[in-house]
PDB file of N, CA and C in Angstrom:
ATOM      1  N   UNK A   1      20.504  -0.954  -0.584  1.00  0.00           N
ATOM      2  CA  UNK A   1      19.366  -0.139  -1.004  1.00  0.00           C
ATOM      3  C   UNK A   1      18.183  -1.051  -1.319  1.00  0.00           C
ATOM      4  N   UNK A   2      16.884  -0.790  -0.544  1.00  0.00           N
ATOM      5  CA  UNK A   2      15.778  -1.834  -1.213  1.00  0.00           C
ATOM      6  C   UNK A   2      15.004  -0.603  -2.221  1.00  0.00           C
ATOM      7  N   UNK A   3      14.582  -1.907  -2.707  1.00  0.00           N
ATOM      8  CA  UNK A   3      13.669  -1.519  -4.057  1.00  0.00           C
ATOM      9  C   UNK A   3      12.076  -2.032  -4.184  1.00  0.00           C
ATOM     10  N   UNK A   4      11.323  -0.962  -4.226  1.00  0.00           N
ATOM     11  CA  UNK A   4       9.957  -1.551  -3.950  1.00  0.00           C
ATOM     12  C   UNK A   4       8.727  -1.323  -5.561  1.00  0.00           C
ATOM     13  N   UNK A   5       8.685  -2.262  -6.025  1.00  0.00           N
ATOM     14  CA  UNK A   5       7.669  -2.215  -7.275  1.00  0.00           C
ATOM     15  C   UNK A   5       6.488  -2.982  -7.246  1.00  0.00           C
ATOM     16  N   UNK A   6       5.579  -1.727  -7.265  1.00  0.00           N
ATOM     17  CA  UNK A   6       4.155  -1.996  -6.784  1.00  0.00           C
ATOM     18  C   UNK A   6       3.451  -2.438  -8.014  1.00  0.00           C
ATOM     19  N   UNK A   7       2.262  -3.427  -8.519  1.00  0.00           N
ATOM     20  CA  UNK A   7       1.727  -3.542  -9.051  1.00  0.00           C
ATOM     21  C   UNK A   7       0.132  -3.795  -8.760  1.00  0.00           C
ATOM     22  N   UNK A   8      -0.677  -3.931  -9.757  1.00  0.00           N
ATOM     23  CA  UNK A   8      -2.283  -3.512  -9.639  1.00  0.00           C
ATOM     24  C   UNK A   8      -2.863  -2.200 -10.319  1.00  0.00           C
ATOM     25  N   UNK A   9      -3.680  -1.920  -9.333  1.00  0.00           N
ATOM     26  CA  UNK A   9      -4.267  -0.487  -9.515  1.00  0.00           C
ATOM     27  C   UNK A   9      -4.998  -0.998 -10.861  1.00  0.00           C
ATOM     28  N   UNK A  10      -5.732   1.112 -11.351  1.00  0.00           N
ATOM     29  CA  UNK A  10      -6.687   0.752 -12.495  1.00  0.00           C
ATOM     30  C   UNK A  10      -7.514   1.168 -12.069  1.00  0.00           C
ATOM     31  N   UNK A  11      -8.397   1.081 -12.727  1.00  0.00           N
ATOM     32  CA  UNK A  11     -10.002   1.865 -13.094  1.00  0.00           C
ATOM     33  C   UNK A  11     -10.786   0.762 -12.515  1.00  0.00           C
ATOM     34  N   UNK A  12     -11.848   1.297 -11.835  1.00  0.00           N
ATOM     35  CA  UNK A  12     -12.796   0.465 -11.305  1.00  0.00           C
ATOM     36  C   UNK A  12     -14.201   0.990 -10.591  1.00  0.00           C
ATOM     37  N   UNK A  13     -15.182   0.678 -10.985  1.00  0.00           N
ATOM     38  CA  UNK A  13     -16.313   1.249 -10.483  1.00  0.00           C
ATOM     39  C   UNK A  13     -16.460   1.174  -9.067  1.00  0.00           C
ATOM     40  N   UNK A  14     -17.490   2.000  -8.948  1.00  0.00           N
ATOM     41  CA  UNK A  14     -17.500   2.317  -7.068  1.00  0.00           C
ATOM     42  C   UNK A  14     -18.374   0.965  -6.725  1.00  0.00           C
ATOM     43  N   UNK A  15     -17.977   0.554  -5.469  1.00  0.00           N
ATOM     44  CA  UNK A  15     -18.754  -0.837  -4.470  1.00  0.00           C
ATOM     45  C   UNK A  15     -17.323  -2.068  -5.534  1.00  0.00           C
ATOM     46  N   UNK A  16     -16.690  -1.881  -6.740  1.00  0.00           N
ATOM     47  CA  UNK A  16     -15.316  -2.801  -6.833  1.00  0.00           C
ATOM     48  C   UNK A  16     -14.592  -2.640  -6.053  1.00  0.00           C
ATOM     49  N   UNK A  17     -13.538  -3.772  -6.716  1.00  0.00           N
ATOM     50  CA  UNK A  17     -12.724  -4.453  -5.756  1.00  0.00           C
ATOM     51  C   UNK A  17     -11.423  -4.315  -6.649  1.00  0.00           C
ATOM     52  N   UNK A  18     -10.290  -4.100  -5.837  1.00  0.00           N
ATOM     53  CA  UNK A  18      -8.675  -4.427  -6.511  1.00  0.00           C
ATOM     54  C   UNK A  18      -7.630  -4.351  -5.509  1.00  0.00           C
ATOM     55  N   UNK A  19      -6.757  -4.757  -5.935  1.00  0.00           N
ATOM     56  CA  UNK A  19      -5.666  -5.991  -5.035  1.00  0.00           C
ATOM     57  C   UNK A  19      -4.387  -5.069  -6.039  1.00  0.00           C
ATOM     58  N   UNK A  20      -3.707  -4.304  -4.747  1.00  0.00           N
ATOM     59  CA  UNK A  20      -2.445  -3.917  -4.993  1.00  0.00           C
ATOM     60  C   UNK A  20      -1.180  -4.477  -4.715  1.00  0.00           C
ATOM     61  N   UNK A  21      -0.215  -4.748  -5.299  1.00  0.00           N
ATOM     62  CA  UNK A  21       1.241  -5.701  -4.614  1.00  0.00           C
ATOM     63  C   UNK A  21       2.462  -4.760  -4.668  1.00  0.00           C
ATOM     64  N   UNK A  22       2.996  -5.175  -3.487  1.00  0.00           N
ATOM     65  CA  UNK A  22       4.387  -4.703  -3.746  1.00  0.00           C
ATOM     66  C   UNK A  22       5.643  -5.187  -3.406  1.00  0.00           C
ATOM     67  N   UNK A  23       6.403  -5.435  -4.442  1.00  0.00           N
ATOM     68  CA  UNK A  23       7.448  -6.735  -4.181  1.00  0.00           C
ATOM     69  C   UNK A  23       9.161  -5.566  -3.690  1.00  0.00           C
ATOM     70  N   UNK A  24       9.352  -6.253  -2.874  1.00  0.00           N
ATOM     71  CA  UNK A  24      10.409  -5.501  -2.460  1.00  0.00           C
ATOM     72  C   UNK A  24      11.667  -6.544  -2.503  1.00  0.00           C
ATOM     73  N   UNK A  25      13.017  -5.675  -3.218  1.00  0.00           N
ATOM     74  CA  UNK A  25      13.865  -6.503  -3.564  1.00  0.00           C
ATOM     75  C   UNK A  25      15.452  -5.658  -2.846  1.00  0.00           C
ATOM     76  N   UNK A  26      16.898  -6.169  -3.245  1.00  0.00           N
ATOM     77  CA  UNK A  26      17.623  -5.350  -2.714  1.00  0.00           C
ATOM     78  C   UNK A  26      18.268  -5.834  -1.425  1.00  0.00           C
ATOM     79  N   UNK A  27      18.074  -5.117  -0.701  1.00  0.00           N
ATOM     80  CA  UNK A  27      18.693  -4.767   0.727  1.00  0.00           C
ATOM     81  C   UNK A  27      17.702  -4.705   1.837  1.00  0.00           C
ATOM     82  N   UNK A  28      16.762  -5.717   1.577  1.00  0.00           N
ATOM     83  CA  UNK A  28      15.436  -6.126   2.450  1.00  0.00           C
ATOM     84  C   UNK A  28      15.515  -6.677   3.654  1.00  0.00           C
ATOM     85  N   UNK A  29      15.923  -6.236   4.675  1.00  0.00           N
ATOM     86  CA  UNK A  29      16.032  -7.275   5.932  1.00  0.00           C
ATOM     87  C   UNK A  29      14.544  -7.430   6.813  1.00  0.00           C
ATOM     88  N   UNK A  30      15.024  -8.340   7.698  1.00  0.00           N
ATOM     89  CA  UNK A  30      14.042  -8.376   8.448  1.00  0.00           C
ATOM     90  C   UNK A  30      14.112  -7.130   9.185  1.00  0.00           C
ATOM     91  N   UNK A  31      12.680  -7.184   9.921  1.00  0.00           N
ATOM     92  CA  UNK A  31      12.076  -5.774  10.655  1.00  0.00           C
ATOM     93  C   UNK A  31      11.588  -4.622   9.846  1.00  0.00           C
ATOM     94  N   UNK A  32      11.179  -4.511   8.635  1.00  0.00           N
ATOM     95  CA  UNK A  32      11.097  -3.487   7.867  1.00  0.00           C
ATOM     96  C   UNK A  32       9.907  -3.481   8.173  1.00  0.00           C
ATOM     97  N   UNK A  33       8.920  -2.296   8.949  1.00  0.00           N
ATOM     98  CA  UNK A  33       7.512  -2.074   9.033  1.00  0.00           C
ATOM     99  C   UNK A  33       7.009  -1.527   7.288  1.00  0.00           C
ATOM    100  N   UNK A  34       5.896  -2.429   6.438  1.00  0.00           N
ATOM    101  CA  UNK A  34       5.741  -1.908   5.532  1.00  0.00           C
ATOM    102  C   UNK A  34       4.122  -1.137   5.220  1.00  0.00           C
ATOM    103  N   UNK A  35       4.191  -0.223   4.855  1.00  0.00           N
ATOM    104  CA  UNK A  35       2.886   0.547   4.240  1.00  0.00           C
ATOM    105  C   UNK A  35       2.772   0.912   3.328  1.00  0.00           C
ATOM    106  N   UNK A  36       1.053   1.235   2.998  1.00  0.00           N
ATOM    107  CA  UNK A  36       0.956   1.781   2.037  1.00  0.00           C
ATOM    108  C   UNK A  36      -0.110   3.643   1.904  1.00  0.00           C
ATOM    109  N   UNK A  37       0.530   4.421   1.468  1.00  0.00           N
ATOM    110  CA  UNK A  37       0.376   5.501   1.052  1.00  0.00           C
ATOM    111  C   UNK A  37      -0.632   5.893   0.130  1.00  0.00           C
ATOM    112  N   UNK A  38      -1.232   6.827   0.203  1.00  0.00           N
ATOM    113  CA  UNK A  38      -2.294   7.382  -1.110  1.00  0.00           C
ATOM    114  C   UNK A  38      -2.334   8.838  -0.794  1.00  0.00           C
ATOM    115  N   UNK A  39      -2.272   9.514  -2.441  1.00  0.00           N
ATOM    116  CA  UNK A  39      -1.808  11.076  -2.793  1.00  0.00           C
ATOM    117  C   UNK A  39      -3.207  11.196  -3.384  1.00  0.00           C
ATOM    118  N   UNK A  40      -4.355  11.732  -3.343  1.00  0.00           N
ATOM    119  CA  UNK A  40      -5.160  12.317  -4.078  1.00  0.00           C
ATOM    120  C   UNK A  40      -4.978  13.488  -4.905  1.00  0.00           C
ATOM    121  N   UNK A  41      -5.543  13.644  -5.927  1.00  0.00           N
ATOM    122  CA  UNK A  41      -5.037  14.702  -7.017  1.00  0.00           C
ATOM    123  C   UNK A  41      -5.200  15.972  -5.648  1.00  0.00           C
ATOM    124  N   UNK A  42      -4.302  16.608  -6.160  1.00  0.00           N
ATOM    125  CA  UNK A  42      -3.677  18.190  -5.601  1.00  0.00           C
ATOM    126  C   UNK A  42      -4.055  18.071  -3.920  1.00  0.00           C
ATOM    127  N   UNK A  43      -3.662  16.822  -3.274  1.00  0.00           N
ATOM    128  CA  UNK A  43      -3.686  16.690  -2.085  1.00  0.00           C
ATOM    129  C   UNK A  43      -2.461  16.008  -1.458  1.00  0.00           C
ATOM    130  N   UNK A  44      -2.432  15.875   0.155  1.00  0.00           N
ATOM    131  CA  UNK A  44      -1.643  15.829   0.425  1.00  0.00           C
ATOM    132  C   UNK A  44      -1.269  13.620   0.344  1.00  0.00           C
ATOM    133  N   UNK A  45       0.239  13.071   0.621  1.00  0.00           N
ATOM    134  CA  UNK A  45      -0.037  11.718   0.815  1.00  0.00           C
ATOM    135  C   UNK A  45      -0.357  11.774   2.300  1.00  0.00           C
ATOM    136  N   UNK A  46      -0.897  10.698   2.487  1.00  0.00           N
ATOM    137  CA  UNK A  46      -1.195   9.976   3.796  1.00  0.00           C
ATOM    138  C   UNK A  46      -1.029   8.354   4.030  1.00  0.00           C
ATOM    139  N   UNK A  47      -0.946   8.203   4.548  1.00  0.00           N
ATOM    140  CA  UNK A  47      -0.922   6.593   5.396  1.00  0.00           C
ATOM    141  C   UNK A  47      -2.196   6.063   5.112  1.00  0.00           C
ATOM    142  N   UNK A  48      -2.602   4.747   4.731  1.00  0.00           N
ATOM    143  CA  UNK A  48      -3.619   4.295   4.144  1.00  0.00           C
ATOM    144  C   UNK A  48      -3.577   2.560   5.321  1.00  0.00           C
ATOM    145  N   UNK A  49      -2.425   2.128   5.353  1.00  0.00           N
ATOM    146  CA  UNK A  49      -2.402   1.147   6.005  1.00  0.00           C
ATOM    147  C   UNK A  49      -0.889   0.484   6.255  1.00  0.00           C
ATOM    148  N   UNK A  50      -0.249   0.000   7.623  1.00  0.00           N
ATOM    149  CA  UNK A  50       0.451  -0.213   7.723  1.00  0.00           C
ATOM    150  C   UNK A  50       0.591  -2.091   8.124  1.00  0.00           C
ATOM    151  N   UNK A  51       1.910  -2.571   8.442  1.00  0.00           N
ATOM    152  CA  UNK A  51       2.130  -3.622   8.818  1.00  0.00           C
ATOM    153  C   UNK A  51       3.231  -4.415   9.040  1.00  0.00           C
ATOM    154  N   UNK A  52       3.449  -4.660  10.393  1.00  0.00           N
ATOM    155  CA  UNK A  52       4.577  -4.822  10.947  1.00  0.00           C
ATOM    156  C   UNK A  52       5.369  -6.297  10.203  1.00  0.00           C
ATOM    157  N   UNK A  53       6.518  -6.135  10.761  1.00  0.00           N
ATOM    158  CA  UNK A  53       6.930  -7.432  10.334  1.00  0.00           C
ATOM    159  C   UNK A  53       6.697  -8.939  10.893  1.00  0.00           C
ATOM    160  N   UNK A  54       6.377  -8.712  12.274  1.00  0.00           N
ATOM    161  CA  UNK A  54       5.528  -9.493  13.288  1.00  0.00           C
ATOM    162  C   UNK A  54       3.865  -9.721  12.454  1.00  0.00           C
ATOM    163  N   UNK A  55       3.600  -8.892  11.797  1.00  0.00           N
ATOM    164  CA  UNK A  55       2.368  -8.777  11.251  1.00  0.00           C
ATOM    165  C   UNK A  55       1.207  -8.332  11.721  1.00  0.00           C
ATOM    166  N   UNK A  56       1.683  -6.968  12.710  1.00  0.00           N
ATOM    167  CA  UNK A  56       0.686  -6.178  13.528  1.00  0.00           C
ATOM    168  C   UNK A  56      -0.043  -5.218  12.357  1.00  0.00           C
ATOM    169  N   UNK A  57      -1.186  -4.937  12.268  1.00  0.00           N
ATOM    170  CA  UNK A  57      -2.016  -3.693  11.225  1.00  0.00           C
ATOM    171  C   UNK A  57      -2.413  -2.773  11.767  1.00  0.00           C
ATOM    172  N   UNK A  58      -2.340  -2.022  10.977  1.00  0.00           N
ATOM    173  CA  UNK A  58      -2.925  -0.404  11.722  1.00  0.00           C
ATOM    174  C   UNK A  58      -3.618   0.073  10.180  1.00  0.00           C
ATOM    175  N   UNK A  59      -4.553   0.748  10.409  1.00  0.00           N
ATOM    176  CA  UNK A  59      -5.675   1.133   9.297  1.00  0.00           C
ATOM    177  C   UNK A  59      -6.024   2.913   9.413  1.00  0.00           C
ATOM    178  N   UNK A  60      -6.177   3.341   8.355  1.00  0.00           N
ATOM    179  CA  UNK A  60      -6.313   4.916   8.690  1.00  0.00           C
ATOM    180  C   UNK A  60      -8.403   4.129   8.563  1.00  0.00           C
ATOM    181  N   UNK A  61      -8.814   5.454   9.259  1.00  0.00           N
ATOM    182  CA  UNK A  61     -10.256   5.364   9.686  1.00  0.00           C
ATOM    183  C   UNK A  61     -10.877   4.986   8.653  1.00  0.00           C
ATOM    184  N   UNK A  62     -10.534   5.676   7.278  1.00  0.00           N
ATOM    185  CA  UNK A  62     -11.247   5.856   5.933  1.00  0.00           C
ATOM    186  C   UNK A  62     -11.283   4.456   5.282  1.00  0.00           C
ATOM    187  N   UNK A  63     -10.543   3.607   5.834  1.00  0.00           N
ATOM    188  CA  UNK A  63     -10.499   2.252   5.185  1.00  0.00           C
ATOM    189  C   UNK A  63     -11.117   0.982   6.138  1.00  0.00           C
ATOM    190  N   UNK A  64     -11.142   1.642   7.060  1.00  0.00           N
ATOM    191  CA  UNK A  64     -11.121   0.799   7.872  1.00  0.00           C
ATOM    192  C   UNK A  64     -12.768  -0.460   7.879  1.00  0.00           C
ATOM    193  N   UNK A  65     -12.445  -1.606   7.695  1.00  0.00           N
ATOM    194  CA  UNK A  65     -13.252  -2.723   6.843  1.00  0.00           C
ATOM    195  C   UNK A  65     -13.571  -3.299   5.609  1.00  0.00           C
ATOM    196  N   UNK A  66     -13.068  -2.045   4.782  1.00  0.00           N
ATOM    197  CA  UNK A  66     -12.823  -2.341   3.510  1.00  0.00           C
ATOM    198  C   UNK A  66     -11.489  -2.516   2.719  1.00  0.00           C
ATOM    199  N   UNK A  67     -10.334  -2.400   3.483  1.00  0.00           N
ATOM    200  CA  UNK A  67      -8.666  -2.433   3.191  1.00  0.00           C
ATOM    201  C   UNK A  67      -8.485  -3.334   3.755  1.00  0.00           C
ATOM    202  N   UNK A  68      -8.040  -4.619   3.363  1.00  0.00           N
ATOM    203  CA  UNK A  68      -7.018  -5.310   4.010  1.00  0.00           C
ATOM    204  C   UNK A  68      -5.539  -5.790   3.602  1.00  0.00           C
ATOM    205  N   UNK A  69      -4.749  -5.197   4.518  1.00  0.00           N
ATOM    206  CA  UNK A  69      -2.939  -5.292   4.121  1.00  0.00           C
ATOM    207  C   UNK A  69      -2.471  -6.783   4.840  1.00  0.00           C
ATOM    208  N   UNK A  70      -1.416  -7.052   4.043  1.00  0.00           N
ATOM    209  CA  UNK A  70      -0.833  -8.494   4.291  1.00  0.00           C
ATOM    210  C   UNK A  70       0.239  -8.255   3.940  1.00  0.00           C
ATOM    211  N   UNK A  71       1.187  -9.433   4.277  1.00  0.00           N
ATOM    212  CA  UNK A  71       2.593  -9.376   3.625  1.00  0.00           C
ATOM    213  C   UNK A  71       2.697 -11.074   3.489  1.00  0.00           C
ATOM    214  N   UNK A  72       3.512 -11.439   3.071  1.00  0.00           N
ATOM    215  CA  UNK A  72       4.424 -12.759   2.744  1.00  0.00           C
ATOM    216  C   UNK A  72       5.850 -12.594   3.031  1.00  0.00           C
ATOM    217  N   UNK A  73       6.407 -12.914   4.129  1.00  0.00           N
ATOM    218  CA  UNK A  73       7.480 -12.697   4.142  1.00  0.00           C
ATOM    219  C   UNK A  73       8.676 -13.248   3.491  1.00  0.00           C
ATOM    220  N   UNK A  74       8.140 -14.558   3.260  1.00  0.00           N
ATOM    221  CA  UNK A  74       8.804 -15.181   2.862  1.00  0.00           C
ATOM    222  C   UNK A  74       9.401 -14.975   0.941  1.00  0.00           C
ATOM    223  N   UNK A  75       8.659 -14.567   0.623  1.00  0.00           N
ATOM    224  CA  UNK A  75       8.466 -13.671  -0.814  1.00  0.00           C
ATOM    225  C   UNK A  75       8.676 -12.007  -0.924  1.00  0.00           C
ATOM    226  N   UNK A  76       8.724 -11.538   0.444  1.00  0.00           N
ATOM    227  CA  UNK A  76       9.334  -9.898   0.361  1.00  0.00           C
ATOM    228  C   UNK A  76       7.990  -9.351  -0.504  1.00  0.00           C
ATOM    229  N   UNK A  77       6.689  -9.427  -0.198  1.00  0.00           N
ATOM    230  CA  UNK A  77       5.875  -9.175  -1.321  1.00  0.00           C
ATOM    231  C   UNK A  77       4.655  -8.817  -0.180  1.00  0.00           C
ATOM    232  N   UNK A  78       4.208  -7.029  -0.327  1.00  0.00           N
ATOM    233  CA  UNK A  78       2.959  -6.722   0.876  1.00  0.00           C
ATOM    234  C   UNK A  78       1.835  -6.563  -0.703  1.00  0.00           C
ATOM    235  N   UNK A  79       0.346  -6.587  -0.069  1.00  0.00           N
ATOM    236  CA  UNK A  79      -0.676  -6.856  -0.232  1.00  0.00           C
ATOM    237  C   UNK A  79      -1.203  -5.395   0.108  1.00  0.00           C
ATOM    238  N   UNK A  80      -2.384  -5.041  -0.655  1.00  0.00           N
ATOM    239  CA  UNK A  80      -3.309  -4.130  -0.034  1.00  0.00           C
ATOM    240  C   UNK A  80      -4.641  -4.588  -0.974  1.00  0.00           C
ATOM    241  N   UNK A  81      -5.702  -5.390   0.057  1.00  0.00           N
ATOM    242  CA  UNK A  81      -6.757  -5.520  -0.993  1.00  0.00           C
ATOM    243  C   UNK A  81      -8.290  -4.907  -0.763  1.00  0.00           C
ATOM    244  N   UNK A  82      -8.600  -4.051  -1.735  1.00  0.00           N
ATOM    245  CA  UNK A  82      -9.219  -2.846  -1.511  1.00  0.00           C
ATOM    246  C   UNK A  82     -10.374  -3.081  -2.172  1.00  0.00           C
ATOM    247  N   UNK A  83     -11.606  -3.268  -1.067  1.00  0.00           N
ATOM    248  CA  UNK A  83     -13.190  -3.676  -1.553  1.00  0.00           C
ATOM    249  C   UNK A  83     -13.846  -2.786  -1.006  1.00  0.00           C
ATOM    250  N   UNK A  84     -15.250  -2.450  -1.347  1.00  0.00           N
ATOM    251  CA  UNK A  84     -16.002  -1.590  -1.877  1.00  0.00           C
ATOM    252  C   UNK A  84     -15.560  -0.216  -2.150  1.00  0.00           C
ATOM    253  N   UNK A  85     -14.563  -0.348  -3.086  1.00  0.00           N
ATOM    254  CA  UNK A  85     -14.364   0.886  -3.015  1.00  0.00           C
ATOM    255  C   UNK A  85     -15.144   2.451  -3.364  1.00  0.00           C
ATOM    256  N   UNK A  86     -14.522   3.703  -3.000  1.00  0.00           N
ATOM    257  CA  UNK A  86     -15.593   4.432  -3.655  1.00  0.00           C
ATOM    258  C   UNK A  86     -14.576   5.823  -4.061  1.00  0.00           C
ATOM    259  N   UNK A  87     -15.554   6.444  -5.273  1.00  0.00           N
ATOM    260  CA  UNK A  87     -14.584   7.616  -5.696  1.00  0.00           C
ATOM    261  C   UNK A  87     -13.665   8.499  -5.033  1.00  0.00           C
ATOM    262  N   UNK A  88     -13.583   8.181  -4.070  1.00  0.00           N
ATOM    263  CA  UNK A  88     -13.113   9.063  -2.527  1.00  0.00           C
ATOM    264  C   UNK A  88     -11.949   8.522  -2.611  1.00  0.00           C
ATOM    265  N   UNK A  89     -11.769   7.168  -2.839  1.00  0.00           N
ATOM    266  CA  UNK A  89     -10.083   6.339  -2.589  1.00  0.00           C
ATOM    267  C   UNK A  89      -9.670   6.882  -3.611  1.00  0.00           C
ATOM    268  N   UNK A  90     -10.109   7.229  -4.696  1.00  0.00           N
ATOM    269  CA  UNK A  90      -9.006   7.415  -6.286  1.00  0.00           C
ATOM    270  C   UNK A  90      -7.907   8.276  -5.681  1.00  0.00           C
ATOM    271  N   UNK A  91      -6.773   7.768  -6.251  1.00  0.00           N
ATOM    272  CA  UNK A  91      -5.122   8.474  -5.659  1.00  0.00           C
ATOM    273  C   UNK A  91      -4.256   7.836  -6.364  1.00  0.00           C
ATOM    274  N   UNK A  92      -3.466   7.931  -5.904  1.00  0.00           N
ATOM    275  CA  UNK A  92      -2.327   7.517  -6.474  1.00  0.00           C
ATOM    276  C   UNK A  92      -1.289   6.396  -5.300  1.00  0.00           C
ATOM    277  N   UNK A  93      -1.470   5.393  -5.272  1.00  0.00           N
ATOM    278  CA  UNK A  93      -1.217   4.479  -4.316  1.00  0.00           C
ATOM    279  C   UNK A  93       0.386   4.192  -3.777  1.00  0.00           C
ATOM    280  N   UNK A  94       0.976   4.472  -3.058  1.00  0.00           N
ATOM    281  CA  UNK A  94       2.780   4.011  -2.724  1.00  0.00           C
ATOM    282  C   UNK A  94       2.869   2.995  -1.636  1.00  0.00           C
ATOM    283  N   UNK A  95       3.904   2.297  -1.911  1.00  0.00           N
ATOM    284  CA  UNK A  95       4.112   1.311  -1.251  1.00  0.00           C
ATOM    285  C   UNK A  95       5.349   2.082  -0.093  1.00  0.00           C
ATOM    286  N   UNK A  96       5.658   1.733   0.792  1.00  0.00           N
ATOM    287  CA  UNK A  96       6.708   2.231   1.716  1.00  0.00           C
ATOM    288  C   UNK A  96       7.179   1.242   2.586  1.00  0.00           C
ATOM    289  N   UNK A  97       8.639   0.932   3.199  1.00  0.00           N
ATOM    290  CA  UNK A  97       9.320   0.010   3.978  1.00  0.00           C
ATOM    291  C   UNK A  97      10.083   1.089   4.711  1.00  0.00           C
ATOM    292  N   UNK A  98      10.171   1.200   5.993  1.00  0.00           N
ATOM    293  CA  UNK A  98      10.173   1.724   6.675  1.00  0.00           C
ATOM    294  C   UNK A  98      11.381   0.714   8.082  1.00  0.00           C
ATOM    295  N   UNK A  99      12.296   1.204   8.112  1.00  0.00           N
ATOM    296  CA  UNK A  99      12.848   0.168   9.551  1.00  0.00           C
ATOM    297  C   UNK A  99      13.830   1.504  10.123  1.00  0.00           C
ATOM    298  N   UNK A 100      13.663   1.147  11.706  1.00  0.00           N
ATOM    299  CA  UNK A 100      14.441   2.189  12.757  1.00  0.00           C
ATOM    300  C   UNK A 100      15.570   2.421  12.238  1.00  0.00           C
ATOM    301  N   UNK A 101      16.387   1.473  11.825  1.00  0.00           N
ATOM    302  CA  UNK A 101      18.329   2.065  11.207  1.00  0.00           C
ATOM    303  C   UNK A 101      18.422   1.873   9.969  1.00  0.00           C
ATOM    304  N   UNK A 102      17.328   2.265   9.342  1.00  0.00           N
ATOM    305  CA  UNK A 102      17.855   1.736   7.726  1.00  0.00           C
ATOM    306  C   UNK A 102      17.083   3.223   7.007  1.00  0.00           C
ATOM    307  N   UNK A 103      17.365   3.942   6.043  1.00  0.00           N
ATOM    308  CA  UNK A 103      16.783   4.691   5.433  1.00  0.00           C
ATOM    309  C   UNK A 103      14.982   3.979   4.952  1.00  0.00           C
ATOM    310  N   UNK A 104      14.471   5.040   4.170  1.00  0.00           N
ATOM    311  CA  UNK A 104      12.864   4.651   4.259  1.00  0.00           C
ATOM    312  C   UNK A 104      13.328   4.008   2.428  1.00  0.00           C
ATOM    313  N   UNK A 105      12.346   3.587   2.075  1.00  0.00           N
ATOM    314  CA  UNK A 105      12.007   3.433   0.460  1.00  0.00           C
ATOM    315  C   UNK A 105      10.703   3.604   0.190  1.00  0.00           C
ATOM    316  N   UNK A 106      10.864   3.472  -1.342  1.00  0.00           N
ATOM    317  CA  UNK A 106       9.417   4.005  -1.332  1.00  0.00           C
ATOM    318  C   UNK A 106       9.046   3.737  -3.214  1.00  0.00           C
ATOM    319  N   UNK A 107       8.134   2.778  -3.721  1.00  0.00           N
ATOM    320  CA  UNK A 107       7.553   2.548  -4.647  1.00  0.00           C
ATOM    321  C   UNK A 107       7.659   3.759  -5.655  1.00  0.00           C
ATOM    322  N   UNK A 108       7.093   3.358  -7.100  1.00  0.00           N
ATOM    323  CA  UNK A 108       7.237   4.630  -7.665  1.00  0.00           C
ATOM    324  C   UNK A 108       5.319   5.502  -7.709  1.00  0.00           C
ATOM    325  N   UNK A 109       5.007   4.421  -7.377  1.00  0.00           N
ATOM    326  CA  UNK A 109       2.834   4.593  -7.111  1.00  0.00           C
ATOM    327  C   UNK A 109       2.612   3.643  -8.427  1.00  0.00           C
ATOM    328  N   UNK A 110       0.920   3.678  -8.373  1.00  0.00           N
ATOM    329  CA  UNK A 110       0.569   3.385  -8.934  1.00  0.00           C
ATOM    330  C   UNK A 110      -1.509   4.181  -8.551  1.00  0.00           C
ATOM    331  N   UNK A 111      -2.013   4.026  -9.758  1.00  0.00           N
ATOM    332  CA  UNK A 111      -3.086   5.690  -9.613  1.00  0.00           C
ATOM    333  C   UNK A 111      -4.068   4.666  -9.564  1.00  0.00           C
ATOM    334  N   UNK A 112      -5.010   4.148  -9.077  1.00  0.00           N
ATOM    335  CA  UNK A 112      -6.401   3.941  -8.761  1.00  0.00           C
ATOM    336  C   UNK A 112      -7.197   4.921  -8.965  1.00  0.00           C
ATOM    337  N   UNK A 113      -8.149   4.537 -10.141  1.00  0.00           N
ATOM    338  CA  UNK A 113      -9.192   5.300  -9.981  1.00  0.00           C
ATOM    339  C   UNK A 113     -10.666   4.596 -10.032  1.00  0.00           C
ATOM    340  N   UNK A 114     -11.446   5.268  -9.324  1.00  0.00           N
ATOM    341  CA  UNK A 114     -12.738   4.636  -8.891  1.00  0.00           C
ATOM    342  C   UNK A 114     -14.002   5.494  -9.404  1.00  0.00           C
ATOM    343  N   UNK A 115     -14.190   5.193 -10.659  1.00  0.00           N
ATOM    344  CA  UNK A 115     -15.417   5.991 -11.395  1.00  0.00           C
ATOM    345  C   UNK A 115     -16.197   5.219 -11.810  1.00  0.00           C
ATOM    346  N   UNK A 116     -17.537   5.621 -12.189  1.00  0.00           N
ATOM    347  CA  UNK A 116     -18.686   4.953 -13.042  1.00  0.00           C
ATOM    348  C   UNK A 116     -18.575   5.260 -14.563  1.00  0.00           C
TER     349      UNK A 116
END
């Protein structure tokens, strides 16, 4: 079973900056495609940014130049670092590991919010 505990997040004015982590422990093998998720209040989650284990990225539109995802493999530990942000991102942030024969996992979140 892997285990994924995200840290960061927090309050932060709009055009800031913050750097989410998520360390994944457990039953971590290689190939696990990892992402990250965001739930806006009384909305649905979505895909925010993904990244292969090869270290391919894929970006939902809304982020796209201002999100950048990473991983360390060597540390089991993905990245999401999130500049200019604006009240629009505030959510609730999940980390996710994802591989073809292995069940999914999934962080417990963590809530970004982006106010003045």
């Amino acid at each position: 079973q892997v285990r994924l505990v995200e840290s960061g997040g927090g309050l932060v004015q709009p055009g800031g900056s913050l750097r989410l982590s998520c360390a994944a422990s457990g039953s971590f093998a290689p190939g696990y495609t990892m992402g990250w998720y965001r739930q806006p209040p009384g909305k649905q989650r979505d895909v925010v940014a993904s990244i292969t284990w090869q270290g391919t990225t894929n970006y939902a539109d809304s982020v796209k130049g201002r999100f950048t995802i990473s991983r360390d493999n060597a540390k089991n530990t993905m990245y999401l670092q999130m500049n200019s942000l604006k009240p629009e991102d505030t959510a609730v942030y999940y980390c996710n590991a994802h591989h073809a024969l292995l069940p999914d996992a999934w962080g417990q979140g963590k809530l970004v919010t982006v106010s003045s």
